[in-house]
Protein backbone atom coordinates (compact mmCIF):
# COMPACT_ATOMS: atom_id res chain seq x y z
CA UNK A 1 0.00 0.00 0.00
CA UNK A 2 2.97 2.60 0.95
CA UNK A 3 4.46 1.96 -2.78
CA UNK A 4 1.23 3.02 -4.48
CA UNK A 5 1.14 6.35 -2.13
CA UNK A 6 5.10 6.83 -3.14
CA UNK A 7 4.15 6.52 -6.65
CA UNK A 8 1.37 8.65 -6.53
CA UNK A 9 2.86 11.44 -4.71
CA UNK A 10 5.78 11.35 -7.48
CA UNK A 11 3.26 11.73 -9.89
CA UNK A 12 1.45 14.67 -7.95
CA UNK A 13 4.72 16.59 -7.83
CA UNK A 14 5.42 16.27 -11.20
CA UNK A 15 1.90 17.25 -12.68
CA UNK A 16 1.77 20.32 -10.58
CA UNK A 17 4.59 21.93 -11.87
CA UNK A 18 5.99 22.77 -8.91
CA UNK A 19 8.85 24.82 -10.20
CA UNK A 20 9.00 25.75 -14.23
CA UNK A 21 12.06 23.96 -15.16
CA UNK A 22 13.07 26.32 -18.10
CA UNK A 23 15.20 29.31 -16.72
CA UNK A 24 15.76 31.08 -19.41
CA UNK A 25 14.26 31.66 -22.98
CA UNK A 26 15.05 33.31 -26.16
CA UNK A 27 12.13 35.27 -27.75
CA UNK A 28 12.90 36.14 -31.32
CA UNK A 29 11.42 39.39 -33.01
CA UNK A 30 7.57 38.99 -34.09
CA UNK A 31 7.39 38.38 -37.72
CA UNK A 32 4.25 39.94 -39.15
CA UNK A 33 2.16 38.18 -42.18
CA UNK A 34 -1.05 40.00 -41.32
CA UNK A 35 -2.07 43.35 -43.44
CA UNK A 36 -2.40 45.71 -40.00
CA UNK A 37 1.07 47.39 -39.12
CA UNK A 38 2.59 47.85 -36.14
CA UNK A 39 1.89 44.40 -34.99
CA UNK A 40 4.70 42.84 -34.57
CA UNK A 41 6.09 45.67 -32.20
CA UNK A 42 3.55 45.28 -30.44
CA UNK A 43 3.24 41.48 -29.73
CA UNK A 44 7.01 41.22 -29.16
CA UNK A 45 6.60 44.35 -26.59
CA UNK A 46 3.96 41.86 -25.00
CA UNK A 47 5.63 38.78 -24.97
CA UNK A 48 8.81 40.43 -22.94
CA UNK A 49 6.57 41.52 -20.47
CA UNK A 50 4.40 38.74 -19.98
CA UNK A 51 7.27 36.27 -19.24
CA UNK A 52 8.93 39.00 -17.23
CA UNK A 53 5.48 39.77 -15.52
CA UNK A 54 3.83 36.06 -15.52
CA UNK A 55 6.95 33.93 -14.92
CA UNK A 56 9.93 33.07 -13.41
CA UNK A 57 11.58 32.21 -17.18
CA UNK A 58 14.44 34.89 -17.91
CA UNK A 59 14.50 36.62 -21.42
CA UNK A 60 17.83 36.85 -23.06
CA UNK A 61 19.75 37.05 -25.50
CA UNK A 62 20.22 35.11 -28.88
CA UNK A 63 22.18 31.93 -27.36
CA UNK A 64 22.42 28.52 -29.08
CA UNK A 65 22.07 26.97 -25.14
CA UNK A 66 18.96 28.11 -24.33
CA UNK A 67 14.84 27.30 -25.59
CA UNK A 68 13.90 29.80 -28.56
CA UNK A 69 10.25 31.13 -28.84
CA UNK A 70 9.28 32.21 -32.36
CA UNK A 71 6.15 33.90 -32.88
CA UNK A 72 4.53 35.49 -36.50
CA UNK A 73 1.14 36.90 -36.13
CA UNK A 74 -0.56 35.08 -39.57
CA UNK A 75 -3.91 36.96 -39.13
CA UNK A 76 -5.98 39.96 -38.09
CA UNK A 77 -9.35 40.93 -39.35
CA UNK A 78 -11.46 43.61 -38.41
CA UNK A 79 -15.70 43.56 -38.96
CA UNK A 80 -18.06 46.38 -38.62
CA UNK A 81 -21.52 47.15 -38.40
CA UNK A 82 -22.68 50.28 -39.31
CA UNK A 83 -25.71 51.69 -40.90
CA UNK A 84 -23.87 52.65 -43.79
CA UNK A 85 -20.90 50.24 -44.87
CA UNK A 86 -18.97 53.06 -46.32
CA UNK A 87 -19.30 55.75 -43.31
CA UNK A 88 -16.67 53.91 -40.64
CA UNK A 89 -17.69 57.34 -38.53
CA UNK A 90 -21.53 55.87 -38.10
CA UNK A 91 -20.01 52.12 -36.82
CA UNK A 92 -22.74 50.87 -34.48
CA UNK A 93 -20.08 48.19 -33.08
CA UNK A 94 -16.83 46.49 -34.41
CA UNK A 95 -14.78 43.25 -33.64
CA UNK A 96 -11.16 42.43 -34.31
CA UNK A 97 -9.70 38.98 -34.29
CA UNK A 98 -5.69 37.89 -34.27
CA UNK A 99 -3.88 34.78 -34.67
CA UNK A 100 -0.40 33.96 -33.70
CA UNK A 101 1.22 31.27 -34.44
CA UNK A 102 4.40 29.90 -32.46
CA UNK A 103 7.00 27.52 -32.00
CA UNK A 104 9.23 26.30 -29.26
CA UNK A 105 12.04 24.81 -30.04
CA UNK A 106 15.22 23.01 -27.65
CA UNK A 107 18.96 23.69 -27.95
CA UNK A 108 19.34 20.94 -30.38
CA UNK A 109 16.40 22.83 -32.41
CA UNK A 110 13.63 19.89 -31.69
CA UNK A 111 10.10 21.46 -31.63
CA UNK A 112 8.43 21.13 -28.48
CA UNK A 113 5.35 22.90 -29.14
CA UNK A 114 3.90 24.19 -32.34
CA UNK A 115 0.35 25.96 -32.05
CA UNK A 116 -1.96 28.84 -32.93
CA UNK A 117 -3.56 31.06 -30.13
CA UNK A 118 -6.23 33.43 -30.99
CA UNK A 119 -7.65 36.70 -28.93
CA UNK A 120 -11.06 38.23 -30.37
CA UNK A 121 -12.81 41.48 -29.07
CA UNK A 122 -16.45 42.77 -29.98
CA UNK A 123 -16.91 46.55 -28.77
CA UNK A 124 -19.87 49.03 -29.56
CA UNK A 125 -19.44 52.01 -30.69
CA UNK A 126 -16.75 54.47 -28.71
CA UNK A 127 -16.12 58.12 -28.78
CA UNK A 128 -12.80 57.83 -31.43
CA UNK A 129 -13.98 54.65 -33.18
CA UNK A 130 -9.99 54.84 -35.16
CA UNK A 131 -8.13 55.12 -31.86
CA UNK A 132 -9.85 52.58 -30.10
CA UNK A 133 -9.33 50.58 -32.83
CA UNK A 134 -5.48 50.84 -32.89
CA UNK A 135 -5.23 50.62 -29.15
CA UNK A 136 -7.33 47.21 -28.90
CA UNK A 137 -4.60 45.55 -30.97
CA UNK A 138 -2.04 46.42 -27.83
CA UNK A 139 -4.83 44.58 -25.61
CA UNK A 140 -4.93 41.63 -27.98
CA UNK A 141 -1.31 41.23 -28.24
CA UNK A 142 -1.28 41.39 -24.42
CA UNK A 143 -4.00 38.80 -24.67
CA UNK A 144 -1.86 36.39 -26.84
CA UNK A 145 1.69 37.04 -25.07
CA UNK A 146 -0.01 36.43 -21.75
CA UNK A 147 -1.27 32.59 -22.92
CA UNK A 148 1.65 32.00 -24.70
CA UNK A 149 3.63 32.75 -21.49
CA UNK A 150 1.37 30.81 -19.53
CA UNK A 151 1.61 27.92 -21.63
CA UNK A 152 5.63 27.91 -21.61
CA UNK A 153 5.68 27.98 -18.37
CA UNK A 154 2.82 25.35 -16.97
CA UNK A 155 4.24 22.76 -20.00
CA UNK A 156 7.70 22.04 -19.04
């Protein structure tokens, strides 16, 4: 009976992820394949603070000796509705949607993980419809860089 309790408490320690085992982590600039500028700043701004903010994992450097997180944003769209399609000034409400795909890869450039993470908004109608609009996309690159972080770091 004491065996199956050792075996099951070696288990518990190692599914609760305890400690992250990854100390430190290369994040590579954002590549951007969507049509909205500005993007790729803006998720790479992100993803340094979310592991700085959300982890324990260190961000450094390019080094051959440490995990490398590569990241390209391959979509963003953007709906309206508005009483008259071409009068962006009369848009009742509005939605944007991006898509990031990224890959982890080891020192001996294995791929751990390789997967897409999406963040969507719907809004109504705000007071400067254009600047709202360019400051979501900081919130859904937050969005993304906060879930990839958390991913990293609850994996390994």
């Amino acid at each position: 009976m004491w065996i199956i309790g050792f075996a099951l408490a070696g288990c518990q320690r190692y599914t609760r992820h305890d400690s992250c085992p990854i100390a430190s982590i290369y994040i590579a600039p954002v590549k951007n394949s969507s049509t909205a500028p500005r993007l790729a700043e803006s998720l790479t701004t992100a993803l340094f603070r979310a592991f700085q903010e959300k982890t324990s994992i260190k961000v450094v450097p390019y080094s051959e000796s440490v995990l490398h997180l590569e990241v390209e944003v391959t979509e963003f769209t953007q709906d309206t509705s508005v009483d008259d399609p071409f009068d962006e000034d009369e848009a009742l409400a509005w939605s944007q949607k991006m898509v990031a795909r990224w890959t982890l890869t080891d020192t001996e450039g294995n791929v751990l993980s390789d997967q897409s993470t999406f963040s969507e908004v719907d809004l109504g109608k705000q007071d400067s419809f254009q600047t709202a609009r360019d400051q979501n996309m900081a919130y859904l690159s937050w969005r993304i860089a906060s879930t990839i972080a958390g991913i990293v770091s609850h994996a390994w």
